[in-house]
PDB file of N, CA and C in Angstrom:
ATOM      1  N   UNK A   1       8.165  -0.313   1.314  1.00  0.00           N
ATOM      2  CA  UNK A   1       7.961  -1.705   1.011  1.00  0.00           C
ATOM      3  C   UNK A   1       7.329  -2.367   2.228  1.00  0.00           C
ATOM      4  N   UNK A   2       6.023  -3.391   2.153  1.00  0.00           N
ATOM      5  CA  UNK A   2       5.517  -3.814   3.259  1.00  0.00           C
ATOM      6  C   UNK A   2       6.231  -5.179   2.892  1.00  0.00           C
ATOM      7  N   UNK A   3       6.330  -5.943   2.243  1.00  0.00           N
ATOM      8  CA  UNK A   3       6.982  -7.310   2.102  1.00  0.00           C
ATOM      9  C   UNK A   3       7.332  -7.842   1.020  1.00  0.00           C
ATOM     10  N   UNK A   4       8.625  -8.910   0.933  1.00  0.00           N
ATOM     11  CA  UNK A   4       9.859  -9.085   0.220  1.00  0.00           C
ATOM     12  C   UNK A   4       9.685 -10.729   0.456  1.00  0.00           C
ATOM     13  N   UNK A   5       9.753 -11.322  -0.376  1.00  0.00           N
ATOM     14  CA  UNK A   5      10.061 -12.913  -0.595  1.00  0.00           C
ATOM     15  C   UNK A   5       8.453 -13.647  -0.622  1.00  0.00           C
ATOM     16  N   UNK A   6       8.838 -14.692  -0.685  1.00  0.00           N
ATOM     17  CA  UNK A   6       8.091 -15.960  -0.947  1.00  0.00           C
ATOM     18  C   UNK A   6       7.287 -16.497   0.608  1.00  0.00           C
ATOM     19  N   UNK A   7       7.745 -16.773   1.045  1.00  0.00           N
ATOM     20  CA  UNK A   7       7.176 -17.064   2.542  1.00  0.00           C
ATOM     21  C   UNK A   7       6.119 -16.829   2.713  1.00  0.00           C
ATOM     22  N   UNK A   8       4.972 -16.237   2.069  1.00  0.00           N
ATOM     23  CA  UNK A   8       3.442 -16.063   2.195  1.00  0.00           C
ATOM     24  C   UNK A   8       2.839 -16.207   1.182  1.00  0.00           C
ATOM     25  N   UNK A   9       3.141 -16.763   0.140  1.00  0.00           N
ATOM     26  CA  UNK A   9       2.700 -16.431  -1.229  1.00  0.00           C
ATOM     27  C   UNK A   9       1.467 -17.717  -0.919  1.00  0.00           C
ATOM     28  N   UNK A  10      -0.151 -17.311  -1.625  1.00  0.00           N
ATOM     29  CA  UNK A  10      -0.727 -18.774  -1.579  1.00  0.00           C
ATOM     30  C   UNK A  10      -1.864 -18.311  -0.368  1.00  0.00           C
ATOM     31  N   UNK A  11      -1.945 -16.966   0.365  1.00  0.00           N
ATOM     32  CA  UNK A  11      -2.608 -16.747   1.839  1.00  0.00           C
ATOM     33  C   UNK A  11      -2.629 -15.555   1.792  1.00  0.00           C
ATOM     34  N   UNK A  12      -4.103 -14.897   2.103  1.00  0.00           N
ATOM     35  CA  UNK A  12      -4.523 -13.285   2.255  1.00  0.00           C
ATOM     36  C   UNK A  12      -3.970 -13.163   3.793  1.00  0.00           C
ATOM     37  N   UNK A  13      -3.323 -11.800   3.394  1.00  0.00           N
ATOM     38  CA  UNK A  13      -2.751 -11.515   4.589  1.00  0.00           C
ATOM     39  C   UNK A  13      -3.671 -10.159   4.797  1.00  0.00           C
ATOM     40  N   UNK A  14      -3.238  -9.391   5.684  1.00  0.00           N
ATOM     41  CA  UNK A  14      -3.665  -8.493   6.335  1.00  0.00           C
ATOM     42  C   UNK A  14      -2.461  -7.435   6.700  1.00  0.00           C
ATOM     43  N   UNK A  15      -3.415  -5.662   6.440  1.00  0.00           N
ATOM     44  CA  UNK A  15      -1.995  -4.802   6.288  1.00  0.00           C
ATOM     45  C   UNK A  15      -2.473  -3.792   7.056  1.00  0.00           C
ATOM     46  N   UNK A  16      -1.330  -2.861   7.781  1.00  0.00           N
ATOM     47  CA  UNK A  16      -2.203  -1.259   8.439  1.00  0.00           C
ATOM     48  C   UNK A  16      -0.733  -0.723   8.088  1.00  0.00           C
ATOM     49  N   UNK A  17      -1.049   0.062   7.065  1.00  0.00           N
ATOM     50  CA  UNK A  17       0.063   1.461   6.621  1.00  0.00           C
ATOM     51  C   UNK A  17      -0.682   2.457   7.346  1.00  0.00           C
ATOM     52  N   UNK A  18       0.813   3.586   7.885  1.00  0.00           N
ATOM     53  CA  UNK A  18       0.792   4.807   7.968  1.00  0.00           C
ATOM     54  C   UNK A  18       0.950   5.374   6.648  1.00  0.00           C
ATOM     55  N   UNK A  19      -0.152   5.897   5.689  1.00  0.00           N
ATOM     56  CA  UNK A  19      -0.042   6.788   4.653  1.00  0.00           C
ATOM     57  C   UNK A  19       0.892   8.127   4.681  1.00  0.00           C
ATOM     58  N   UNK A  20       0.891   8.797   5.937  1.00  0.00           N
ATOM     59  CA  UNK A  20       1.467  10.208   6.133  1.00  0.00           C
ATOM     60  C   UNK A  20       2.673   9.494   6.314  1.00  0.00           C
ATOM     61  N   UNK A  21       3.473   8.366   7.350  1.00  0.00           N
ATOM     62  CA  UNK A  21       4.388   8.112   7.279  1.00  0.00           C
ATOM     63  C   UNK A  21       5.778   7.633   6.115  1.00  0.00           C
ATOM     64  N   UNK A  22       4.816   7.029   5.273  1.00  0.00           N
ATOM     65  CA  UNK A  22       5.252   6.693   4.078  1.00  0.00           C
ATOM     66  C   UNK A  22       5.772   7.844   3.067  1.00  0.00           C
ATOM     67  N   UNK A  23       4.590   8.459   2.963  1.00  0.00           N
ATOM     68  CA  UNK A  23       4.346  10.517   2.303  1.00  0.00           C
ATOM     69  C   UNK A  23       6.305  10.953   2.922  1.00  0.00           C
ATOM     70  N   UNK A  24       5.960  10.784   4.337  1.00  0.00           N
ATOM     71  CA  UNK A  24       7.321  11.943   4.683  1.00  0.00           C
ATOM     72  C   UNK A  24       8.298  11.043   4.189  1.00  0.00           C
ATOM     73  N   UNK A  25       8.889   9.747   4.491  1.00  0.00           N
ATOM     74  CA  UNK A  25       9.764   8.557   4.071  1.00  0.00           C
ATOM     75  C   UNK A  25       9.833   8.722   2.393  1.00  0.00           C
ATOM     76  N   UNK A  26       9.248   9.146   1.729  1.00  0.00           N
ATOM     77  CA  UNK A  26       9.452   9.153   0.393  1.00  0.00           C
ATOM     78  C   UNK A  26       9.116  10.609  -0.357  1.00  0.00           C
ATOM     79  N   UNK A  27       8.577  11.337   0.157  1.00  0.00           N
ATOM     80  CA  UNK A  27       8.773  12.430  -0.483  1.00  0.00           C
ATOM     81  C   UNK A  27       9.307  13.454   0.493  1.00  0.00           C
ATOM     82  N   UNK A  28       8.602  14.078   1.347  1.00  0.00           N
ATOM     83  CA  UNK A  28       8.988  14.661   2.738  1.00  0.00           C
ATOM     84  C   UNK A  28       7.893  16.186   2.025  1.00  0.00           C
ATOM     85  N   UNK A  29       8.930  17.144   2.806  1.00  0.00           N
ATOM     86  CA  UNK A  29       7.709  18.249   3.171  1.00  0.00           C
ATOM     87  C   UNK A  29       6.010  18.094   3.902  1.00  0.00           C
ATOM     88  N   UNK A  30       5.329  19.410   3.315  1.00  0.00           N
ATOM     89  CA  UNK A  30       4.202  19.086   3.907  1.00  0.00           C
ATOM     90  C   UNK A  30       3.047  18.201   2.985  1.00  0.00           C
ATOM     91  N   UNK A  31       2.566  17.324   3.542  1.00  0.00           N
ATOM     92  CA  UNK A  31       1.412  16.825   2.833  1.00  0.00           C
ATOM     93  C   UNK A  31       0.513  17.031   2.384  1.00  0.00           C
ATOM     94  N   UNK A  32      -0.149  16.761   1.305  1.00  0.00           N
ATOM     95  CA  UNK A  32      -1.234  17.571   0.330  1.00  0.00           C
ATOM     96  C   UNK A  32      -2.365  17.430   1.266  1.00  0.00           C
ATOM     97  N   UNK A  33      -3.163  18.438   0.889  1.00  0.00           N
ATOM     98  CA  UNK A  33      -4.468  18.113   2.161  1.00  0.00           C
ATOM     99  C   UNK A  33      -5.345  17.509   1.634  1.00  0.00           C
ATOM    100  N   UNK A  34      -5.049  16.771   0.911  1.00  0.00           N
ATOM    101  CA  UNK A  34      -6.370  15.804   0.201  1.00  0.00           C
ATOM    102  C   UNK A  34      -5.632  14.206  -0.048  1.00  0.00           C
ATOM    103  N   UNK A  35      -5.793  13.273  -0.368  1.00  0.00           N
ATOM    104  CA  UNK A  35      -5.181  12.169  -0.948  1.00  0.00           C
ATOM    105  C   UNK A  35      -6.177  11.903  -2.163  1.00  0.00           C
ATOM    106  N   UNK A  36      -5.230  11.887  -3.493  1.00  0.00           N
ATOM    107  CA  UNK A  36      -6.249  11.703  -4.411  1.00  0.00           C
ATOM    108  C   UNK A  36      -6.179  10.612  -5.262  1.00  0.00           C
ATOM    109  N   UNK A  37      -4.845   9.409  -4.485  1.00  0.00           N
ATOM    110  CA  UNK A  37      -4.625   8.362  -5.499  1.00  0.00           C
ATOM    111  C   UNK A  37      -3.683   7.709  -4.262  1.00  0.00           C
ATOM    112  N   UNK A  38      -3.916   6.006  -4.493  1.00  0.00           N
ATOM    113  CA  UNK A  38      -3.026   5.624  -3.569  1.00  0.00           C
ATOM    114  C   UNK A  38      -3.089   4.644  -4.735  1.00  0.00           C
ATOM    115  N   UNK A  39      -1.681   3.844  -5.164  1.00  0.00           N
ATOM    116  CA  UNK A  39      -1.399   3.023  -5.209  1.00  0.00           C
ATOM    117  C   UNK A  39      -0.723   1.637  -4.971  1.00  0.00           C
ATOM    118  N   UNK A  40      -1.005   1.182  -5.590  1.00  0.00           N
ATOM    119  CA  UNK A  40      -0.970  -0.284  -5.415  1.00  0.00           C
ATOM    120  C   UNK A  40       0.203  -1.421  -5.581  1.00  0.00           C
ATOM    121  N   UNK A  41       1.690  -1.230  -5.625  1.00  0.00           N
ATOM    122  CA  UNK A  41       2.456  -2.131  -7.093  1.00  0.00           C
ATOM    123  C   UNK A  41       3.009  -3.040  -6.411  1.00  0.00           C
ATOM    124  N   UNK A  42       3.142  -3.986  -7.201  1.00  0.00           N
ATOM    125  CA  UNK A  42       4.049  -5.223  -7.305  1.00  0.00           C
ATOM    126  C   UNK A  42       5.366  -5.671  -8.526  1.00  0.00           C
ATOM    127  N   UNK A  43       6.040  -5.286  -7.826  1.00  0.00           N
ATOM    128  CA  UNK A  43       7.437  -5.753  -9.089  1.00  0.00           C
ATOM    129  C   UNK A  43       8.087  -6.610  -8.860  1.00  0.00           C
ATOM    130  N   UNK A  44       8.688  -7.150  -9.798  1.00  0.00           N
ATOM    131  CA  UNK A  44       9.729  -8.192 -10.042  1.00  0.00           C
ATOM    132  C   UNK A  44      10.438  -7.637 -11.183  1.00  0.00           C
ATOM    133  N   UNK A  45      10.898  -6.660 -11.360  1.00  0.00           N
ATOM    134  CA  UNK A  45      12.052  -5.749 -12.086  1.00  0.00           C
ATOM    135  C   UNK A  45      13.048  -6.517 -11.881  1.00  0.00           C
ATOM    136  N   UNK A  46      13.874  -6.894 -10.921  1.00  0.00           N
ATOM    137  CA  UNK A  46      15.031  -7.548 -10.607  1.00  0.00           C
ATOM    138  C   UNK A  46      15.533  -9.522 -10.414  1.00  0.00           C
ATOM    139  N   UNK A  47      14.298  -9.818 -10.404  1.00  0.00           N
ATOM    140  CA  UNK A  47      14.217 -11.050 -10.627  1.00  0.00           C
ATOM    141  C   UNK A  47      13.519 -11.735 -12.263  1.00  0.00           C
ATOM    142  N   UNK A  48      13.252 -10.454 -12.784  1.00  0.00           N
ATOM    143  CA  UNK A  48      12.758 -10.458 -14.404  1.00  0.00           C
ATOM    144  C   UNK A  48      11.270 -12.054 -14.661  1.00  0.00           C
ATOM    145  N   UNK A  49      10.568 -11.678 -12.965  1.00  0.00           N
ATOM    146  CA  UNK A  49       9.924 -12.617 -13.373  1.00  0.00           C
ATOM    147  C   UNK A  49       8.506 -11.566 -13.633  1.00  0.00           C
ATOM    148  N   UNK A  50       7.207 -13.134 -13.280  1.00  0.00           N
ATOM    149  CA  UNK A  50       6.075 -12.228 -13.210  1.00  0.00           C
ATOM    150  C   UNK A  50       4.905 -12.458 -12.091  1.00  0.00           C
ATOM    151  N   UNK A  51       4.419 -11.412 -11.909  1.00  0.00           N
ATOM    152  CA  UNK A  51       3.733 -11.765 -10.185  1.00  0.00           C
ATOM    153  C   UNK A  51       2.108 -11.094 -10.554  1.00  0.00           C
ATOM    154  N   UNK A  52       1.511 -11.673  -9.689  1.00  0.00           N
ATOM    155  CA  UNK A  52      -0.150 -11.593  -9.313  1.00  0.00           C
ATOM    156  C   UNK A  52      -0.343 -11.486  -8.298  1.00  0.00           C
ATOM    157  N   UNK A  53      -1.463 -10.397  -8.223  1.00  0.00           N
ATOM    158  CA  UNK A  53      -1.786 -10.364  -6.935  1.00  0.00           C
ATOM    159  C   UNK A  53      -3.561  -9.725  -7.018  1.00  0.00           C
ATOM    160  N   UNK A  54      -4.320  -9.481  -5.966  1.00  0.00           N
ATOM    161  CA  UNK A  54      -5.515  -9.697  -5.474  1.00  0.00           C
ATOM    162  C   UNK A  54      -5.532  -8.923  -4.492  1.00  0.00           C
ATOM    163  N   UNK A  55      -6.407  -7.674  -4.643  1.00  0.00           N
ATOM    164  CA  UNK A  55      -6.718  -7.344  -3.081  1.00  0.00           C
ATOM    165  C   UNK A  55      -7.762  -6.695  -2.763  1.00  0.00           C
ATOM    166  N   UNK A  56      -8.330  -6.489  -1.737  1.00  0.00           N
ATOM    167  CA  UNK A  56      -9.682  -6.537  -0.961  1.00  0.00           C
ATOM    168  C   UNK A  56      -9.664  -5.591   0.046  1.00  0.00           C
ATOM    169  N   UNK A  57     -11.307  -5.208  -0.015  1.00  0.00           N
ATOM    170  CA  UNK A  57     -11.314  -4.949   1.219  1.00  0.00           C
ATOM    171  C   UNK A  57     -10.311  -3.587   1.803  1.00  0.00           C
ATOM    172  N   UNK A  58      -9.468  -2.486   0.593  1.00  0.00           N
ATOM    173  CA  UNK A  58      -8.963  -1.386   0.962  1.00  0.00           C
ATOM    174  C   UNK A  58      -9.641  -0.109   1.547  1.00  0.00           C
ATOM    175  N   UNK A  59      -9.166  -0.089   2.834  1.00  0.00           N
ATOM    176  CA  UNK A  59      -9.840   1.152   3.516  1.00  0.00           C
ATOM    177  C   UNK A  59      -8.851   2.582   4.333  1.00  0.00           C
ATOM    178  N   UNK A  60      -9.566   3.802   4.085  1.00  0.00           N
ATOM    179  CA  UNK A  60      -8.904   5.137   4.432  1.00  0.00           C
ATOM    180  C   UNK A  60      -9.050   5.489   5.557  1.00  0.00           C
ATOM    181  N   UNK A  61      -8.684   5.571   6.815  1.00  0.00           N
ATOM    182  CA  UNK A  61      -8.856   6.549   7.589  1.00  0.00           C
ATOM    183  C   UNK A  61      -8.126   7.202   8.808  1.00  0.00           C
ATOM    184  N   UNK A  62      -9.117   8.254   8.746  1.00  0.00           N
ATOM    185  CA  UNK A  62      -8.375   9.298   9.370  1.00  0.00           C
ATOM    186  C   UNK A  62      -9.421   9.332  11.116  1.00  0.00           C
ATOM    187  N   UNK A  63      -9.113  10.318  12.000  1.00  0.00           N
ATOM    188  CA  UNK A  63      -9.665  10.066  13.828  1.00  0.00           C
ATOM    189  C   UNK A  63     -10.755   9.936  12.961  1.00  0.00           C
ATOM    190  N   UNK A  64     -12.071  10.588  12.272  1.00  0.00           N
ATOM    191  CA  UNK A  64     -13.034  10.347  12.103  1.00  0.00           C
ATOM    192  C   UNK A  64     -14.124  10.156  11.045  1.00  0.00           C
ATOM    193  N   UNK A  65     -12.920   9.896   9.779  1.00  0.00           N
ATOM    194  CA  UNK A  65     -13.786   9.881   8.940  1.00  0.00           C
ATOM    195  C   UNK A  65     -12.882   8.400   8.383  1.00  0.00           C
ATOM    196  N   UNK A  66     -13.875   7.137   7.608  1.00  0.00           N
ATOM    197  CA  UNK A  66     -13.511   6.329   6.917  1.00  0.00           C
ATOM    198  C   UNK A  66     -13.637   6.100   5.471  1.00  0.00           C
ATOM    199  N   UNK A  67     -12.826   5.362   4.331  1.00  0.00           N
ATOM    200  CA  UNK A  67     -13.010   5.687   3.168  1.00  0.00           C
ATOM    201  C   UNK A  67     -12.926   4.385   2.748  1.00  0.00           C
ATOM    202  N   UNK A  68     -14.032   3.739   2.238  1.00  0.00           N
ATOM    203  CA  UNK A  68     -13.630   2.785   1.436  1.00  0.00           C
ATOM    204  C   UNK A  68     -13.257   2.913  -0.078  1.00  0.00           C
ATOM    205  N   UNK A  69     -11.923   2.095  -0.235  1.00  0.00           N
ATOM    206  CA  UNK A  69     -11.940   2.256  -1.517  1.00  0.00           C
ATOM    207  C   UNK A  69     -11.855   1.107  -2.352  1.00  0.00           C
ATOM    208  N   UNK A  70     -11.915  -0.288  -1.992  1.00  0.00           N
ATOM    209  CA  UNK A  70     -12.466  -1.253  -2.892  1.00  0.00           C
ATOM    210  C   UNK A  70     -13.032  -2.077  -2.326  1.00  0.00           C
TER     211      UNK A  70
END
């Protein structure tokens, strides 16, 4: 989870995930040597509401290669 509540809602923020870190934190073992899907989600399962969101500008990389992907 990168962020929880209301406090920014209304303002593009800005993000830098560790992909591999996340990978071991939620699945573990070794990592596939390719990435062939990253997603994206937003829930409100527990507050049974409904949310929107927008995003830009997603990019991959690794020491030397970059990936844009939207």
């Amino acid at each position: 989870m990168v962020r929880s509540g209301t406090a920014d809602l209304g303002q593009w923020l800005s993000e830098e995930q560790n992909i591999l870190d996340h990978y071991r934190t939620a699945i573990g073992g070794e990592p596939p040597a390719r990435i062939r899907r990253v997603w994206l989600i937003g829930v409100s399962l527990f507050q049974h509401g409904e949310g929107e969101a927008t995003f830009g500008d997603i990019l991959l990389r690794d020491v030397d290669i970059e990936k844009r992907l939207y």
